[in-house]
Protein backbone atom coordinates (compact mmCIF):
# COMPACT_ATOMS: atom_id res chain seq x y z
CA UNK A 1 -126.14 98.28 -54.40
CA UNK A 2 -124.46 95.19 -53.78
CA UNK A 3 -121.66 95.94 -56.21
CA UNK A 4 -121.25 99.01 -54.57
CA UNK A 5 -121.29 97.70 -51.29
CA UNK A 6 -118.58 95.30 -52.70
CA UNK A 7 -116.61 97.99 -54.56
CA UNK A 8 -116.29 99.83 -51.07
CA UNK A 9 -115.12 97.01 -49.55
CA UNK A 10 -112.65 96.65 -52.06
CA UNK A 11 -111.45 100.03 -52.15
CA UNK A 12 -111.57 99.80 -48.28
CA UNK A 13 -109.22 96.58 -48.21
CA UNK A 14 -107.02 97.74 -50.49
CA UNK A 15 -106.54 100.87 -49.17
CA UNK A 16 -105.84 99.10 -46.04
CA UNK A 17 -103.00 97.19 -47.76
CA UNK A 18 -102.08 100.16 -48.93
CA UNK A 19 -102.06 101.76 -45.38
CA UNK A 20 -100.23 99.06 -44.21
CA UNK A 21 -97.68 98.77 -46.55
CA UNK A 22 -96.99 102.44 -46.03
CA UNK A 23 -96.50 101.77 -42.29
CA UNK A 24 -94.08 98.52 -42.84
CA UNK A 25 -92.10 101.09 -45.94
CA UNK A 26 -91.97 103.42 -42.69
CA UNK A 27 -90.65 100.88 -40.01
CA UNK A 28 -88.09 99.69 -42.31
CA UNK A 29 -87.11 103.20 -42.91
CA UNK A 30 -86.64 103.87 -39.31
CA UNK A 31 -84.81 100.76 -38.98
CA UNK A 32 -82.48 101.56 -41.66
CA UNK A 33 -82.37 104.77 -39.97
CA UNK A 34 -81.58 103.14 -36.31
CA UNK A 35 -79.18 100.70 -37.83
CA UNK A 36 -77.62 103.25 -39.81
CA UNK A 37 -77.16 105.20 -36.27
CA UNK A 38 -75.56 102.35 -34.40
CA UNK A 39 -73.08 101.50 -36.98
CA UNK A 40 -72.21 105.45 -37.15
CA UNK A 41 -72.32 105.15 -33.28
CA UNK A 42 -69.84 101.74 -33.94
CA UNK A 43 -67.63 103.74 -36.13
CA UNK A 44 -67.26 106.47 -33.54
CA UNK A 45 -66.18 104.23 -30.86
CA UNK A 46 -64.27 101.90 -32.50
CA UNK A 47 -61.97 105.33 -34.05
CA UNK A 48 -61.62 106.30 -30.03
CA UNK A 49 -60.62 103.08 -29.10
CA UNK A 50 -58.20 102.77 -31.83
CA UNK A 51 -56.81 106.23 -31.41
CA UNK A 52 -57.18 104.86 -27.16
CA UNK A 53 -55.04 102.02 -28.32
CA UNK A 54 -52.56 104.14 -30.29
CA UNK A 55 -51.90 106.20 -27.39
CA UNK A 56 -51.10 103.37 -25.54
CA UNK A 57 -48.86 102.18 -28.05
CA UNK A 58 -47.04 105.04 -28.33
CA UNK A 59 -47.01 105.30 -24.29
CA UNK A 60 -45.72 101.92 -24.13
CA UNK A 61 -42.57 102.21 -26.54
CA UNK A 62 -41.72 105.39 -24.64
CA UNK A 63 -41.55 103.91 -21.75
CA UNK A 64 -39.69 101.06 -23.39
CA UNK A 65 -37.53 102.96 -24.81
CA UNK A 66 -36.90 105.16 -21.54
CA UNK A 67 -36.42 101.86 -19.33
CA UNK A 68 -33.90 100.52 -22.28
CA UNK A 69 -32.03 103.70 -22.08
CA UNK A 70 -31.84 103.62 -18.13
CA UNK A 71 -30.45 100.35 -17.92
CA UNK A 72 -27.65 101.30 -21.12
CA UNK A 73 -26.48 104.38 -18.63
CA UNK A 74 -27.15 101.95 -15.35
CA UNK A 75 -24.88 99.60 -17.20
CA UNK A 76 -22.00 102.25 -18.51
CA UNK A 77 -22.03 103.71 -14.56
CA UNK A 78 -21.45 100.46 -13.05
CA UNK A 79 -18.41 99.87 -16.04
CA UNK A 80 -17.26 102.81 -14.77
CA UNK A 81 -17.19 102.31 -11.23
CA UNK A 82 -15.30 98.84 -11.57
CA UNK A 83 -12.62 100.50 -14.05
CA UNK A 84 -12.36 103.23 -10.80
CA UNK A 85 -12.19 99.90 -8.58
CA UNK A 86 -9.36 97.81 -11.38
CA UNK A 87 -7.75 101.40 -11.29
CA UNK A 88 -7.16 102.05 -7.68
CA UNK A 89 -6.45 98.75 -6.93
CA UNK A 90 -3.52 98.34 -9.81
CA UNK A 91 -2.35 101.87 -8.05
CA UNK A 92 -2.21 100.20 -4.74
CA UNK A 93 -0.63 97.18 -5.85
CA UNK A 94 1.93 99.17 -7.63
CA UNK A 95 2.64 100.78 -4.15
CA UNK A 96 2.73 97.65 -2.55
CA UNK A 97 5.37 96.43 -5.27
CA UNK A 98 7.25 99.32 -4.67
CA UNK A 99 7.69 99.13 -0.91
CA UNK A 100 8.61 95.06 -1.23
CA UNK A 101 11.32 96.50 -3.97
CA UNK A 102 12.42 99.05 -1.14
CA UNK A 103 12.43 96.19 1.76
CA UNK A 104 14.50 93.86 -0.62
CA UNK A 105 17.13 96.24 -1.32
CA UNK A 106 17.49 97.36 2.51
CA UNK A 107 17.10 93.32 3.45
CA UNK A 108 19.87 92.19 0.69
CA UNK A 109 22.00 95.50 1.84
CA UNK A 110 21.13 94.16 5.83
CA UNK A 111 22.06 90.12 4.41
CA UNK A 112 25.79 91.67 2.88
CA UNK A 113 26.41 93.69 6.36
CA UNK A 114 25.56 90.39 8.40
CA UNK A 115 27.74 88.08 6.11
CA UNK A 116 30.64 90.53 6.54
CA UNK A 117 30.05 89.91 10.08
CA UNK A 118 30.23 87.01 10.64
CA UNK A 119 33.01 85.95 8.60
CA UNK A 120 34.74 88.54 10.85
CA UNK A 121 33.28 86.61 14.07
CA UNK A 122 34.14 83.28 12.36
CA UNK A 123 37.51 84.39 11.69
CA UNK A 124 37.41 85.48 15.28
CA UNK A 125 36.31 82.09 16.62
CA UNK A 126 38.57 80.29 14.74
CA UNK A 127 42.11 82.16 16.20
CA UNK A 128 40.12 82.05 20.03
CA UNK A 129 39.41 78.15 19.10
CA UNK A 130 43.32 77.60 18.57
CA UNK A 131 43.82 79.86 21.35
CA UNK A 132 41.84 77.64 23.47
CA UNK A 133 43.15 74.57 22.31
CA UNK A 134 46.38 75.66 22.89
CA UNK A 135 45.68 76.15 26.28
CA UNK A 136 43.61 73.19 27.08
CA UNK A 137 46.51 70.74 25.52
CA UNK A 138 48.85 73.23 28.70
CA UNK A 139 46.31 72.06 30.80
CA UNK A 140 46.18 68.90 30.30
CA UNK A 141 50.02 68.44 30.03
CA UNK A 142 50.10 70.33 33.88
CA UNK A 143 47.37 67.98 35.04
CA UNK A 144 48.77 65.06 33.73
CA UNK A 145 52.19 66.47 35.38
CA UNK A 146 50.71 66.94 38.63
CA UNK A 147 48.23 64.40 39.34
CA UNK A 148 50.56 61.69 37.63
CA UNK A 149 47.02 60.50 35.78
CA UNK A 150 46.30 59.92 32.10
CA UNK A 151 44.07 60.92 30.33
CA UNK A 152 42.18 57.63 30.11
CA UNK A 153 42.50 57.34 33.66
CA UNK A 154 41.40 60.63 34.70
CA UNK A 155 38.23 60.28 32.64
CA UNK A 156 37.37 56.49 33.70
CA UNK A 157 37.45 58.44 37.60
CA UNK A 158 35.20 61.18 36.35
CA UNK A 159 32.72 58.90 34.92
CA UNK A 160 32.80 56.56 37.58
CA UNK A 161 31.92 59.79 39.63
CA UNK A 162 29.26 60.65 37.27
CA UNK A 163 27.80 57.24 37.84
CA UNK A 164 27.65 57.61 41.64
CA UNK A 165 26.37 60.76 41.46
CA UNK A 166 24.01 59.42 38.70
CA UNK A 167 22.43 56.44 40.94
CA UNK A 168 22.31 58.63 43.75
CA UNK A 169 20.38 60.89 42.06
CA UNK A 170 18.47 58.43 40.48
CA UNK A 171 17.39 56.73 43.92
CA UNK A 172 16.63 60.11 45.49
CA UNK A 173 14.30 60.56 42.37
CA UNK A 174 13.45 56.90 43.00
CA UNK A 175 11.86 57.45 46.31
CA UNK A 176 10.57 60.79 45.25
CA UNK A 177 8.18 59.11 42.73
CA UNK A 178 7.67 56.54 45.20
CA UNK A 179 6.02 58.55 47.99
CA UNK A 180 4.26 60.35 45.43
CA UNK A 181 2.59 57.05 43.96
CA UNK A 182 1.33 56.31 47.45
CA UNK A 183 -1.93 58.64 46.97
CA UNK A 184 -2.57 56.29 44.02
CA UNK A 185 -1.78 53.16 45.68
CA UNK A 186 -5.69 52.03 45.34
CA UNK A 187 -6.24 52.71 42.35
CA UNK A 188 -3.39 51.12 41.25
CA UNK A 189 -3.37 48.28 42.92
CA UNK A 190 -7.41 47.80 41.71
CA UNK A 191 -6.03 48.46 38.19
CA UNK A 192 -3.14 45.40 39.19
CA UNK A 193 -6.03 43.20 40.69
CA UNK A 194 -8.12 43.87 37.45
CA UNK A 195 -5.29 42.79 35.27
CA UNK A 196 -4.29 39.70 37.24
CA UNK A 197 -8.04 38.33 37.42
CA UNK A 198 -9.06 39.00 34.01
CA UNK A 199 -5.29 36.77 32.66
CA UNK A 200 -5.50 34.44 35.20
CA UNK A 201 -8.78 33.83 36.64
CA UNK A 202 -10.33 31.61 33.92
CA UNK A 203 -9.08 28.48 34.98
CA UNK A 204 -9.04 28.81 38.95
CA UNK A 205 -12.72 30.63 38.73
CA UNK A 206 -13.96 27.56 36.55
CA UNK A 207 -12.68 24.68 39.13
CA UNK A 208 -13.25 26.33 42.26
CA UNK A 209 -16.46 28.23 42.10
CA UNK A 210 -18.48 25.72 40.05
CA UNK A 211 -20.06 22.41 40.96
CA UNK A 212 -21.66 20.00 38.47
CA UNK A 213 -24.79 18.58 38.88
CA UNK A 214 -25.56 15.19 36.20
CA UNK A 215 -28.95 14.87 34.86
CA UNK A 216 -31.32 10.99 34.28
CA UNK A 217 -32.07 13.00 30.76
CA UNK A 218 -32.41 16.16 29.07
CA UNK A 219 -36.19 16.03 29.91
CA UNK A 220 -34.96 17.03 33.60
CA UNK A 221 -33.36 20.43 32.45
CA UNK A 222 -37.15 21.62 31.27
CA UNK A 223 -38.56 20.67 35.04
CA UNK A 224 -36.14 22.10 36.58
CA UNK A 225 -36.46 25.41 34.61
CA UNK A 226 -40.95 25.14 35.03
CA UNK A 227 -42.95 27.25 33.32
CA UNK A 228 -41.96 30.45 32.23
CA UNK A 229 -38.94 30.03 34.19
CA UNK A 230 -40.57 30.14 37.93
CA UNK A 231 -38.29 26.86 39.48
CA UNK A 232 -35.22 28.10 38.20
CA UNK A 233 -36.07 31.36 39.84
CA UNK A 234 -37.12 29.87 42.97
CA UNK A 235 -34.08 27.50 43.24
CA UNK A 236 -31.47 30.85 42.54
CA UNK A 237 -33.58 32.98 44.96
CA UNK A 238 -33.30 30.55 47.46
CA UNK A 239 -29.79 29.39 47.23
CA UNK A 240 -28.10 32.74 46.18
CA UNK A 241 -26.23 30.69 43.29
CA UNK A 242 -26.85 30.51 39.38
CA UNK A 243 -27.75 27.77 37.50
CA UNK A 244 -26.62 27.26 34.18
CA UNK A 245 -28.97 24.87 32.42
CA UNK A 246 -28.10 24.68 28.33
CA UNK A 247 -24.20 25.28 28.67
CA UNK A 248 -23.62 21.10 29.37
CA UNK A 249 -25.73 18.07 28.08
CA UNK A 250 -27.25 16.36 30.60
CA UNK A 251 -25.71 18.52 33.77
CA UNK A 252 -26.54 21.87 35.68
CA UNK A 253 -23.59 23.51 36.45
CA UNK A 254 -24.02 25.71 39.98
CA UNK A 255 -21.54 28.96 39.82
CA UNK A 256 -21.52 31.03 42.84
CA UNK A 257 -18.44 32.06 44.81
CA UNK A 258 -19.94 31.37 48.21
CA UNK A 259 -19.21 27.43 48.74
CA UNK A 260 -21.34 26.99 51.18
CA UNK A 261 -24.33 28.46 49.84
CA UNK A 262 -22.91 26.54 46.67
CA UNK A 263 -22.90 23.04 48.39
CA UNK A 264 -26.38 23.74 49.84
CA UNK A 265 -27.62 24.49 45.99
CA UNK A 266 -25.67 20.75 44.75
CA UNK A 267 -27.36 18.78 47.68
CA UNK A 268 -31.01 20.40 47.60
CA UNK A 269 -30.86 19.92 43.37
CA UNK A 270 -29.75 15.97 43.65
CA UNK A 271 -32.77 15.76 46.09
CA UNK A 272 -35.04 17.42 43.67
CA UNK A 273 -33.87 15.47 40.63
CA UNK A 274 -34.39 12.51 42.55
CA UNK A 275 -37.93 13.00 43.97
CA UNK A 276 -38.97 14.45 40.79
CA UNK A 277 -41.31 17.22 42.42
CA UNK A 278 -39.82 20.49 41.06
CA UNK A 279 -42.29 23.33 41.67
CA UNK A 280 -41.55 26.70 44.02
CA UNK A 281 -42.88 25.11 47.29
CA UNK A 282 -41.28 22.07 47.17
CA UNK A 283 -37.91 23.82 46.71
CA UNK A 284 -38.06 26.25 49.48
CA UNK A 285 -38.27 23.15 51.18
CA UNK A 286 -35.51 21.45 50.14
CA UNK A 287 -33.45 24.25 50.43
CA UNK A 288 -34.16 24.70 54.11
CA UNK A 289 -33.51 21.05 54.59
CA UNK A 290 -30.45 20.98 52.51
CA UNK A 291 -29.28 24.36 54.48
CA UNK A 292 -29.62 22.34 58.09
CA UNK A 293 -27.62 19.59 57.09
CA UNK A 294 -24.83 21.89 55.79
CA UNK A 295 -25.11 23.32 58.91
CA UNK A 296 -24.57 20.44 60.51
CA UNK A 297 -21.85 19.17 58.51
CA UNK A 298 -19.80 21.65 58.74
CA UNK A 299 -20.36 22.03 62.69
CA UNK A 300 -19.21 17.92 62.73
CA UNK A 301 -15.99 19.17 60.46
CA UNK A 302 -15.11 21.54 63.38
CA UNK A 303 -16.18 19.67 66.18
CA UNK A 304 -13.64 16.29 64.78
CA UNK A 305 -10.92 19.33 64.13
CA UNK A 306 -10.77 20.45 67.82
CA UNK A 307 -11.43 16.76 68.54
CA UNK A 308 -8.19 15.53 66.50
CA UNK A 309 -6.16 18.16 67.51
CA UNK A 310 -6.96 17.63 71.36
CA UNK A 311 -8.89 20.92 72.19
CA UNK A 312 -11.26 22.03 74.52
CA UNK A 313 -13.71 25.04 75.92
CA UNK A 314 -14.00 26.20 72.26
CA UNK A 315 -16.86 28.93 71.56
CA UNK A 316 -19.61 27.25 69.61
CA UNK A 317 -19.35 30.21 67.04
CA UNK A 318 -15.52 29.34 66.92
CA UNK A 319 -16.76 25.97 65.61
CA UNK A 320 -19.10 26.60 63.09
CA UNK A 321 -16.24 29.03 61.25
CA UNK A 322 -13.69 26.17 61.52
CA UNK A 323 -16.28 23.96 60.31
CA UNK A 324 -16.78 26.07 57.61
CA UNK A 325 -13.09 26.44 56.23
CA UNK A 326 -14.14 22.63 55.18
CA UNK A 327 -15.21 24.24 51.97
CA UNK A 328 -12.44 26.73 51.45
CA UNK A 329 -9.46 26.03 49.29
CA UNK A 330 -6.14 28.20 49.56
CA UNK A 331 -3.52 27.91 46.12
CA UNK A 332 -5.75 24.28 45.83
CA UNK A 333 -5.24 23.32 49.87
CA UNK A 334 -8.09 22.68 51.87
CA UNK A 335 -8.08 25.37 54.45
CA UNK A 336 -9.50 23.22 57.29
CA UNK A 337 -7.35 20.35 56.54
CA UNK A 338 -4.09 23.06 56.54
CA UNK A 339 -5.12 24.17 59.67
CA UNK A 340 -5.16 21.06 61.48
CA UNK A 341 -1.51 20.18 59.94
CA UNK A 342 -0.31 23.91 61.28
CA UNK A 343 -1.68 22.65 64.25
CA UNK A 344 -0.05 19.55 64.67
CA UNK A 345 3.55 21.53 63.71
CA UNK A 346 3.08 24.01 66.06
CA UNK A 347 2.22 22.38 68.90
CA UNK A 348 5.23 19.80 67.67
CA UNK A 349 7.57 23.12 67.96
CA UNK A 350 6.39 24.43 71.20
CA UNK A 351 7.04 21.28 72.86
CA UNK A 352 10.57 20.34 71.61
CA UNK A 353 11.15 24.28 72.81
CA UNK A 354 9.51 23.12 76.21
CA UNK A 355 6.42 25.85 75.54
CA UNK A 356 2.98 24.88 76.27
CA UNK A 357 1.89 22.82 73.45
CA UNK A 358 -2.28 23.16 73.96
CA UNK A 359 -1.68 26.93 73.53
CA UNK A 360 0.47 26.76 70.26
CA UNK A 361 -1.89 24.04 69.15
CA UNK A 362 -4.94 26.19 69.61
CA UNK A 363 -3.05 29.45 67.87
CA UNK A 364 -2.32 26.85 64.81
CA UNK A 365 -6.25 25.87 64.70
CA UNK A 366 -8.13 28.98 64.69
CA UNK A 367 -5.05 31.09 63.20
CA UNK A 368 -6.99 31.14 59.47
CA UNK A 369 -10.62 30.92 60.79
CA UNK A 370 -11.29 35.19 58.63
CA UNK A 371 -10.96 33.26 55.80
CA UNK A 372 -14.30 31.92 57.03
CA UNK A 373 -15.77 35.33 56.20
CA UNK A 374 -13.35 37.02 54.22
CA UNK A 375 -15.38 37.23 51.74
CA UNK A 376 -18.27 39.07 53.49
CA UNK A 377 -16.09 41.22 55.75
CA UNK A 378 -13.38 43.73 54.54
CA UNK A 379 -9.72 43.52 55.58
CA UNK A 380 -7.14 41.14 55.88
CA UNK A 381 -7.83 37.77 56.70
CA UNK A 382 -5.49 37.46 59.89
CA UNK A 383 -7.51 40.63 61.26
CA UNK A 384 -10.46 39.63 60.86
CA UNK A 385 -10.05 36.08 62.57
CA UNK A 386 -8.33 38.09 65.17
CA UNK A 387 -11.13 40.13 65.41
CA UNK A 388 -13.55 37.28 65.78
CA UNK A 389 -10.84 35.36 68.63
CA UNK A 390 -11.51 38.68 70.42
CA UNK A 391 -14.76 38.76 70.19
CA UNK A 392 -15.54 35.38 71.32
CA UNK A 393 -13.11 35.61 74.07
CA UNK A 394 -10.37 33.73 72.87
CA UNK A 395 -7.09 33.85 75.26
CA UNK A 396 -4.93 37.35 74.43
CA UNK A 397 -1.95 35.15 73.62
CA UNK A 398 -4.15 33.47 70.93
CA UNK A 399 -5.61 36.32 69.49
CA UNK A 400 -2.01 38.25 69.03
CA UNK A 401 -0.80 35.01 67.21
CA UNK A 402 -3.70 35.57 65.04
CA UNK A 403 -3.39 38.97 64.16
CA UNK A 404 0.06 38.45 63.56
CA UNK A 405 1.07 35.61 61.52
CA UNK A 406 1.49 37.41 58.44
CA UNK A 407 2.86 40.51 60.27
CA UNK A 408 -0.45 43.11 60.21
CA UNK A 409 0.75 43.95 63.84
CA UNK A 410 3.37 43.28 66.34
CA UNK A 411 3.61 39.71 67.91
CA UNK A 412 3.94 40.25 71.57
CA UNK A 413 4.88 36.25 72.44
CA UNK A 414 6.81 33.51 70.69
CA UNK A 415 3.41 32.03 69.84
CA UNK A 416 3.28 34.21 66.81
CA UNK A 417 6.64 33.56 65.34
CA UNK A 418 5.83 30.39 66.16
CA UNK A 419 2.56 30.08 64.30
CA UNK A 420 3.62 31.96 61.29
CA UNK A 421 6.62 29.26 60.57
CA UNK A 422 4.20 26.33 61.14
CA UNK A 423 1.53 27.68 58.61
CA UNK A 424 4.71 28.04 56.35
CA UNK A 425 5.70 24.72 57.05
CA UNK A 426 2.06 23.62 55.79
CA UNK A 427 1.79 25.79 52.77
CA UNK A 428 5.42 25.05 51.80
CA UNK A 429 5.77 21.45 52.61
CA UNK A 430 5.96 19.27 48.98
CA UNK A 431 2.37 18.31 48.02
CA UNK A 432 0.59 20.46 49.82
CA UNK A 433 -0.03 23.18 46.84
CA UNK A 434 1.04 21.16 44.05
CA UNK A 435 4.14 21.56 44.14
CA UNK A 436 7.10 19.16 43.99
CA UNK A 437 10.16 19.16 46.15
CA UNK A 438 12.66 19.66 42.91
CA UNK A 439 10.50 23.11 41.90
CA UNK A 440 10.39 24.37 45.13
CA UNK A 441 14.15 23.59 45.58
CA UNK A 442 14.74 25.22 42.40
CA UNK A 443 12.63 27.88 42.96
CA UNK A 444 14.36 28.93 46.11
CA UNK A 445 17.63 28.57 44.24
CA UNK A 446 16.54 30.32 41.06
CA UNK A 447 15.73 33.42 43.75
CA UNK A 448 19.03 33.45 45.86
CA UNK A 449 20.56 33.51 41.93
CA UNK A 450 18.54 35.89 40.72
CA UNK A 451 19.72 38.56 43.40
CA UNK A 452 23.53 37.59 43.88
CA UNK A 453 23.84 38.64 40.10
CA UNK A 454 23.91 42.43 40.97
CA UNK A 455 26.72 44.39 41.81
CA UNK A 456 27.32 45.16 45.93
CA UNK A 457 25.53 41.56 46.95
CA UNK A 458 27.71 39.95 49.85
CA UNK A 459 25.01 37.59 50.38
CA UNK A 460 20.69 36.51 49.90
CA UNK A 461 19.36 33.91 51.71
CA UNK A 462 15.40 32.68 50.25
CA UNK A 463 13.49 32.30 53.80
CA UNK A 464 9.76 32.17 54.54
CA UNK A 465 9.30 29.05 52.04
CA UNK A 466 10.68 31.20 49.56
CA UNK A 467 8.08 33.90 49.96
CA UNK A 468 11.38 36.34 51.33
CA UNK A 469 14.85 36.79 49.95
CA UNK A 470 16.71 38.58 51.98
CA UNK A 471 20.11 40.28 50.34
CA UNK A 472 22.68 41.29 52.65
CA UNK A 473 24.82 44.23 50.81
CA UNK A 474 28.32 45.96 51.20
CA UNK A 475 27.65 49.06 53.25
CA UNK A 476 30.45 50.70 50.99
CA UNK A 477 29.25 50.28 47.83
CA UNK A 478 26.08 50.75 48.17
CA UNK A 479 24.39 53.74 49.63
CA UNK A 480 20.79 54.43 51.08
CA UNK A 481 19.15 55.30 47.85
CA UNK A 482 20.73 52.51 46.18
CA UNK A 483 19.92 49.87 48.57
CA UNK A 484 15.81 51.16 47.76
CA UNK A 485 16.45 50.54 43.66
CA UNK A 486 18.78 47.70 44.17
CA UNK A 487 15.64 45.91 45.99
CA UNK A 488 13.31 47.22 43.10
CA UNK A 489 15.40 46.01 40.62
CA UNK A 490 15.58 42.43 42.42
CA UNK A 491 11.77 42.45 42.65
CA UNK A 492 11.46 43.03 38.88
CA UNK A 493 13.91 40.70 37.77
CA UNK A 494 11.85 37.92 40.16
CA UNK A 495 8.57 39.01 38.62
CA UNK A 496 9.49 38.71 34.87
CA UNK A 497 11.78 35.19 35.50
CA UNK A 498 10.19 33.34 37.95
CA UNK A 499 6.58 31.61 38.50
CA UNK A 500 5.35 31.17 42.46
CA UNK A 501 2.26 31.38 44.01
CA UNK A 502 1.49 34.31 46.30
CA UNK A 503 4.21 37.07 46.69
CA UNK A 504 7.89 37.17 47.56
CA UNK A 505 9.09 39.95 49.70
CA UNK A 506 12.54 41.41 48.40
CA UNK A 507 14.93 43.23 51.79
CA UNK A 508 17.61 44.66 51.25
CA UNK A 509 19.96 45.11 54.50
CA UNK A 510 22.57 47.50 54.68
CA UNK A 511 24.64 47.23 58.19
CA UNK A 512 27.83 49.22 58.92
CA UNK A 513 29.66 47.99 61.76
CA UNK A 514 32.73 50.07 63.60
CA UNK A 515 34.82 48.10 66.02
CA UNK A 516 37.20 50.07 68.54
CA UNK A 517 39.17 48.44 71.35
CA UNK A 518 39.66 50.54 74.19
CA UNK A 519 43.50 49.86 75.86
């Protein structure tokens, strides 16, 4: 039983193997099967995409070959066009050549007609030319018959009548241009002014609107400056003059054109340096201290001018503005001290003449005091001190001497005159402007020689000191016009010869005198 039992089992196990080795024979079957499948599946697709792919292909070099074959006939059209373009162009040039070909031959025909003309017209001109000739050598020979004149002589007249004409002309044109430069008178005269100052000025501005101030040591220039500049600005804002600190060693030079305001600025710095307390305070301070004694001084200057020249009743104003002219110089005179000497001469003059001599004295005195405040005030110096004698009362007689010593108006009394060749007397004396009596004597000379070297001249006299040269001409040789360049011309030559302070005043005076006795 038990084998039996175990022979079962056996055949059961082993037809279990069996079983199951039936069922794995039958999955791999169906996976040969499924794999088999796929790869026919595989070979399927991979055909269509091939024959996909050769479609493509064959699309592609089509379209390749189309695009290749565009561009070829793109390529012949366009060779085609430009041969049209070379074509017409060569067709149209040819024209062109053509028509200049025409125009040559009708030009060259046009050139041989002209030439044949005018060898004709030349041959022409040439028989009218002897013709003329001819005629003017008649001429001449009648002329010379008749008027009994050369031919030398006849053309040294007509050019000599050219010439008159020609300077009369000339002067018209002269005073033409003349009246016309009178709306640019200011300008140019700025333009002059500008010129002048900017050759000339370097010198005069350094010794007459500068004042030097020494220095103990060069420790003094930093006090003076303070910190961060605040004394020097004080001592300028107070004073209304610059300070120039590093230009000089051991000095402060003071520039300003006021000299008053400058003198104020030397005294209160020599205080400061002294004391040795610079700061802002103290020098407002100083400065008002300094300013009173100015003040002062120059209202003793004025006060011992009226005293010296023997005034009296003078307006306290009057005074102070004569004091003041202490520190004004004039071509290097001192203007106060040249008043008191035109002064003195006046009242010398008046009296010899029997005139009152108080009166010209006091005309002499004040007859500069503008130049007081010429400097503030516009205008002429004689008008504005005869502005101020007016204002302060002064006596008519004075204030018309004023006004008219360097002829801005009228004089209406000898006192003017009189003034004006006492303040030349001053100004021209030797000394008085550095300048000694054999230049001025040559000067004058040099001017009176200057002007009798043109034609016409009967006579010059250098008058004024030599600031006028008067030229007395022949009223027959020359005219109106030339009498106005003749005077230029003199005023030219004096400029570009001569050296002189101020200006010179060139007339010319042309007089014409008829006599008749009556029987």
């Amino acid at each position: 039983m038990d084998i039996l039992v175990l022979f079962f089992g056996i055949l059961v196990g082993t037809g279990a193997v069996l079983a199951f080795n039936f069922q794995q024979r039958k999955v791999r079957e169906n996976l040969f099967v499924q794999k088999e499948e796929q790869l026919q599946h595989l070979l399927r697709a991979t055909e269509e995409k091939a024959a996909v792919a050769a479609r493509e292909l064959e699309l592609t070099v089509q379209a390749e070959r189309l695009r290749v074959q565009e561009e070829v006939e793109n390529k012949f059209r366009e060779q085609e066009r430009e041969l049209d373009r070379q074509k017409r162009r060569m067709d149209k040039r040819e024209e062109q050549l053509d028509r200049k070909f025409d125009h040559l031959d009708q030009r060259e025909s046009e050139q041989e007609r002209r030439r044949t003309q005018l060898e004709e017209e030349k041959r022409q001109m040439e028989l009218a030319s002897l013709k003329v000739q001819e005629a003017v050598q008649e001429a001449q020979k009648r002329l010379e018959t008749i008027a009994r004149l050369s031919e030398e002589e006849a053309r040294r007249q007509l050019l000599s009548s050219f010439e008159e004409s020609a300077r009369r002309e000339s002067g018209r044109l002269f005073k033409q241009l003349e009246e016309e430069a009178k709306d640019r008178a200011a300008q140019i005269a700025q333009e002059v002014i500008a010129t002048a100052i900017q050759r000339h000025a370097g010198e005069f501005v350094a010794e007459k609107t500068v004042s030097v101030v020494p220095l103990p040591s060069e420790e003094m220039k930093g006090r003076i400056i303070g910190r961060e500049g605040r004394n020097i600005r004080a001592l300028e804002a107070a004073t209304g003059c610059d300070l120039i600190i590093d230009d000089t060693p051991e000095a402060v030079v003071i520039s300003g054109f006021n000299p008053v305001r400058r003198q104020v600025a030397r005294l209160a710095l020599e205080e400061l340096i002294a004391d040795g307390r610079i700061h802002p305070a103290r020098i407002e301070a100083v400065v008002r201290k300094a300013t009173k004694t100015i003040e002062q001084e120059i209202r003793e200057a004025g006060k011992r001018a009226i005293f010296d020249v023997g005034l009296n009743e003078v307006n306290p104003e009057i005074v102070r503005l004569l004091g003041t002219l202490k520190f004004r110089t004039s071509y290097t005179q001192n203007v106060l001290a040249h008043s008191v000497d035109v002064a003195f001469f006046a009242g010398i003059m008046a009296e010899e003449l029997g005139l009152d001599g108080n009166l010209a004295r006091r005309c002499g005195l004040l007859h500069d005091i503008g130049k007081a405040v010429d400097h503030e005030i516009q205008g002429s110096h004689a008008v504005i001190g005869g502005q101020f004698a007016k204002k302060y009362k002064e006596n008519p007689t004075v204030v018309n001497a004023i006004w008219s010593h360097h002829f801005e108006i009228e004089s209406t009394s000898v006192y003017g005159p009189l003034t004006n060749a006492a303040d030349a007397l001053s100004a021209a004396r030797p000394g008085a402007r550095r300048e000694n009596v054999e230049t001025y004597i040559k000067r004058l000379e040099s001017l009176e020689q200057i002007a009798t070297q043109f034609d016409g001249v009967e006579k010059c006299f250098a008058i004024q000191a030599g600031r006028e040269l008067r030229v007395i001409v022949s009223y027959d040789r020359v005219h109106d016009e030339g009498a106005m360049m003749l005077a230029r011309e003199i005023a030219q030559r004096v400029e570009n010869e001569l050296t002189y302070p101020g200006q010179i005043r060139v007339t010319v005076i042309r007089e014409m005198r008829v006599t008749e006795i009556a029987h």
